[in-house]
C-alpha atoms as a PDB file:
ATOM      1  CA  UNK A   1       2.697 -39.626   1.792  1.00  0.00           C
ATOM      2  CA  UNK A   2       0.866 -36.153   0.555  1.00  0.00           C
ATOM      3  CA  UNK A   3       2.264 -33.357   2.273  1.00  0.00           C
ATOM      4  CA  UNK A   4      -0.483 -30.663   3.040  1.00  0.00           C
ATOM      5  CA  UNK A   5       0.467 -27.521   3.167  1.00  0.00           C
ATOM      6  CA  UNK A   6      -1.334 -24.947   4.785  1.00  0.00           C
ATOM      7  CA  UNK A   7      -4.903 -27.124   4.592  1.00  0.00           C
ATOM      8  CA  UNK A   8      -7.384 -24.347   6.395  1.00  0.00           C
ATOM      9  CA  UNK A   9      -5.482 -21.767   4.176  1.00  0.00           C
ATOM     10  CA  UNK A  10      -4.713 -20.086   6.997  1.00  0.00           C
ATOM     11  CA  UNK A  11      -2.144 -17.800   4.624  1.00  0.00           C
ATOM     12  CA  UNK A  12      -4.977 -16.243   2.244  1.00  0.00           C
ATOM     13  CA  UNK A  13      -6.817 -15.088   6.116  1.00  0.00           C
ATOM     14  CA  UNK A  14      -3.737 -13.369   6.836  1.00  0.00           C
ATOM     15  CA  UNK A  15      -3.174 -12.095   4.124  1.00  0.00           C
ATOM     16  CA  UNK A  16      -6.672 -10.309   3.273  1.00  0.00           C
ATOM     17  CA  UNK A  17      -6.305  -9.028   7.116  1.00  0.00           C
ATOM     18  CA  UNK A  18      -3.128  -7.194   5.742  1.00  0.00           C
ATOM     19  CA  UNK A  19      -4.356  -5.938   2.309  1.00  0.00           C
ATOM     20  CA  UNK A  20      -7.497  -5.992  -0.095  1.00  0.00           C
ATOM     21  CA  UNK A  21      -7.157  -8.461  -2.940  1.00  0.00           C
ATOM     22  CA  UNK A  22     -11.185  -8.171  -4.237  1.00  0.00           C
ATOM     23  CA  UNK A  23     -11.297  -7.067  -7.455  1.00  0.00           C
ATOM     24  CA  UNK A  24      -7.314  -6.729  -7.855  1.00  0.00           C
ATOM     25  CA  UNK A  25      -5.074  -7.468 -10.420  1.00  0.00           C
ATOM     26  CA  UNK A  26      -2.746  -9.593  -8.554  1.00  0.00           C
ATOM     27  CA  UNK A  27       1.326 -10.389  -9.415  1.00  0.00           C
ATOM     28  CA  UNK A  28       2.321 -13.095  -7.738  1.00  0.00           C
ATOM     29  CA  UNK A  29       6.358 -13.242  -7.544  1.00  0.00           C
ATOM     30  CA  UNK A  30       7.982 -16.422  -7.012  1.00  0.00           C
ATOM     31  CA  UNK A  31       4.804 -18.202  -7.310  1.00  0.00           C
ATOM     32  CA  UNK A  32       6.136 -21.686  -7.186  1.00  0.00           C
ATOM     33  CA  UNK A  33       3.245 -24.259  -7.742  1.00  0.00           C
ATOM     34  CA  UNK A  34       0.327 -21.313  -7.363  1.00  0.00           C
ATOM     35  CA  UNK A  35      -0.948 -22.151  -4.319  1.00  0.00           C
ATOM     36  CA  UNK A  36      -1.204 -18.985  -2.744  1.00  0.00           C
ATOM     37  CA  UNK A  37      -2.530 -16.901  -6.309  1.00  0.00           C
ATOM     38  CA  UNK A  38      -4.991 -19.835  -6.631  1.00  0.00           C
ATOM     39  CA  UNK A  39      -6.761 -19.404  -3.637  1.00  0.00           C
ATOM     40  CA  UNK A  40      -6.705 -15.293  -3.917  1.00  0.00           C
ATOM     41  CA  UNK A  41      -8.171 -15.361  -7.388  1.00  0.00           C
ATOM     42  CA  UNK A  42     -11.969 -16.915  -5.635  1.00  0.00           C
ATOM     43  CA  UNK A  43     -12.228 -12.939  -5.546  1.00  0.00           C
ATOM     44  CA  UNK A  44      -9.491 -11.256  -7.750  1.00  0.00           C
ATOM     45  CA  UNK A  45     -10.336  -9.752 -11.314  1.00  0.00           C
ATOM     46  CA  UNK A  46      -6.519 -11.854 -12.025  1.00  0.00           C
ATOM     47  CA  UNK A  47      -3.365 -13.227 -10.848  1.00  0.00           C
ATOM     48  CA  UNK A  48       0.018 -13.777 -13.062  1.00  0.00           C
ATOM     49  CA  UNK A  49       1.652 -16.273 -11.334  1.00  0.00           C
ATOM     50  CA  UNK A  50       5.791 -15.815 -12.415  1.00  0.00           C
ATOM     51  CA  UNK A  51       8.607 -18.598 -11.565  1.00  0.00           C
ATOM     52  CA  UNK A  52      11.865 -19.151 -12.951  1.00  0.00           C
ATOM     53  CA  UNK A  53      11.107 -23.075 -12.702  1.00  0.00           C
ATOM     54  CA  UNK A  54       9.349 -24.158 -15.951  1.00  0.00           C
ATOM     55  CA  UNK A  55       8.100 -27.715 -14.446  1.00  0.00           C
ATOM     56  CA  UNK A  56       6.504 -25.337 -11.358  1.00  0.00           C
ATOM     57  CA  UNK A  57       4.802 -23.016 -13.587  1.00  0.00           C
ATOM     58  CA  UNK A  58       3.263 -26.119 -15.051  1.00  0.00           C
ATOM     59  CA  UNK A  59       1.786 -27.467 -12.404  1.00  0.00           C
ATOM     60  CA  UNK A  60       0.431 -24.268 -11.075  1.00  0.00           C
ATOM     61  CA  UNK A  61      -0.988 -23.764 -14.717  1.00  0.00           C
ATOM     62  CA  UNK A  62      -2.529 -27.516 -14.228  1.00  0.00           C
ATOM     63  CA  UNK A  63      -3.918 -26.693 -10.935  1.00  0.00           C
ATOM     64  CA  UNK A  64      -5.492 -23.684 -11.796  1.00  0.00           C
ATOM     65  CA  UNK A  65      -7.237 -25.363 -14.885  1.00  0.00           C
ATOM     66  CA  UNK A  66      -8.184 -28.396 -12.795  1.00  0.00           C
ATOM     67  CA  UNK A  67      -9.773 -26.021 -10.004  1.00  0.00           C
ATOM     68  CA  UNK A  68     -11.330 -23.856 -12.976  1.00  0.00           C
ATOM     69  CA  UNK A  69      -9.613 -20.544 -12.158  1.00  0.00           C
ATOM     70  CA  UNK A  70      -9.774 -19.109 -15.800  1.00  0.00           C
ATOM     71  CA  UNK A  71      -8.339 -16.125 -13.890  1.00  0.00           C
ATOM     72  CA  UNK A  72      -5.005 -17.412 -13.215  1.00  0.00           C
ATOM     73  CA  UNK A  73      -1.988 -17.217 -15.989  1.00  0.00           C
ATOM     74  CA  UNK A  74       1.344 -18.441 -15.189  1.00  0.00           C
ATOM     75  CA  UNK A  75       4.613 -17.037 -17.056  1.00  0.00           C
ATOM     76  CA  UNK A  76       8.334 -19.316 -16.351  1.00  0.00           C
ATOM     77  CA  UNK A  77      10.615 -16.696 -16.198  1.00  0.00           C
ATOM     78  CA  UNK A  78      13.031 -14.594 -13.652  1.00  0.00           C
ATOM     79  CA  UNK A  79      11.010 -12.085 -12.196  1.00  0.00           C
ATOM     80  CA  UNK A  80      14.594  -9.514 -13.264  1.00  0.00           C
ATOM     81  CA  UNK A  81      13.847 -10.170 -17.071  1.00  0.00           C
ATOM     82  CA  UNK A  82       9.571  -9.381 -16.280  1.00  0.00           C
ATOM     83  CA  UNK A  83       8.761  -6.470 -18.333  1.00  0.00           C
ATOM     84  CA  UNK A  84       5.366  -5.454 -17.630  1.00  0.00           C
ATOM     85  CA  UNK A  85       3.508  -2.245 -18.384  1.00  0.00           C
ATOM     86  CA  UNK A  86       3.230   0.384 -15.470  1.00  0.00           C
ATOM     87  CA  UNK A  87       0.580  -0.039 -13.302  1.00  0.00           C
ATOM     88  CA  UNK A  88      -0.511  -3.235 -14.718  1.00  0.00           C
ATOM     89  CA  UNK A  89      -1.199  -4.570 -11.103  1.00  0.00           C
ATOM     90  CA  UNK A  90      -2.749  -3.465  -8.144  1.00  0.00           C
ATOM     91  CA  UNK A  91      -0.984  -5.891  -5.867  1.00  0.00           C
ATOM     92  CA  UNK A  92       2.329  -7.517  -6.159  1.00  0.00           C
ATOM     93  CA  UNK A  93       2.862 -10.612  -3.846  1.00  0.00           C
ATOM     94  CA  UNK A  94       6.347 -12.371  -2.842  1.00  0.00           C
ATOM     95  CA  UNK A  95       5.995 -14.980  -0.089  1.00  0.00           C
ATOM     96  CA  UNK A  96       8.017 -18.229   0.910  1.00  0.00           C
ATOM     97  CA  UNK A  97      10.343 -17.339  -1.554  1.00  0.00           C
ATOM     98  CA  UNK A  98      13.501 -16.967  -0.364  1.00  0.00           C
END
């Protein structure tokens, strides 16, 4: 049985009630299978996607591809060891991932 998670995406609606994400750079931390990125990038400039679960990563790298989202790139590693440059985002996300 499929499991559908949040089918009227429901989560992006809050979410762009709470903040702007058009034409953002978006981090997504503890992305998990890139559900949430996915969707935001319809109107982002970009999302990186980072997980510390390698098999995740891939299928949020899959699902992007398979969607088209040439916006979307996905890095497997602990968001502690992520050395980006400063201001290199606009918008850092963490959700559902405690």
């Amino acid at each position: 049985m499929t499991r559908l998670v949040d089918p009227q995406a429901r989560e992006v609606e809050t979410l762009t009630a709470l903040a702007a994400f058009t034409g953002r750079d978006i981090l997504e931390l503890g992305c998990g299978d890139g559900r949430t990125g996915r969707r935001l990038s319809a109107t982002a400039s970009s999302v990186l996607g980072v997980d510390p679960d390698p098999a995740l990563i891939a299928r949020a790298a899959a699902a992007a591809r398979d969607a088209g989202r040439t916006n979307c790139r996905y890095l497997a590693t602990d968001t502690l060891d992520l050395d980006l440059p400063p201001e290199s985002v606009d918008v850092a996300l963490f959700s559902r991932s405690l």
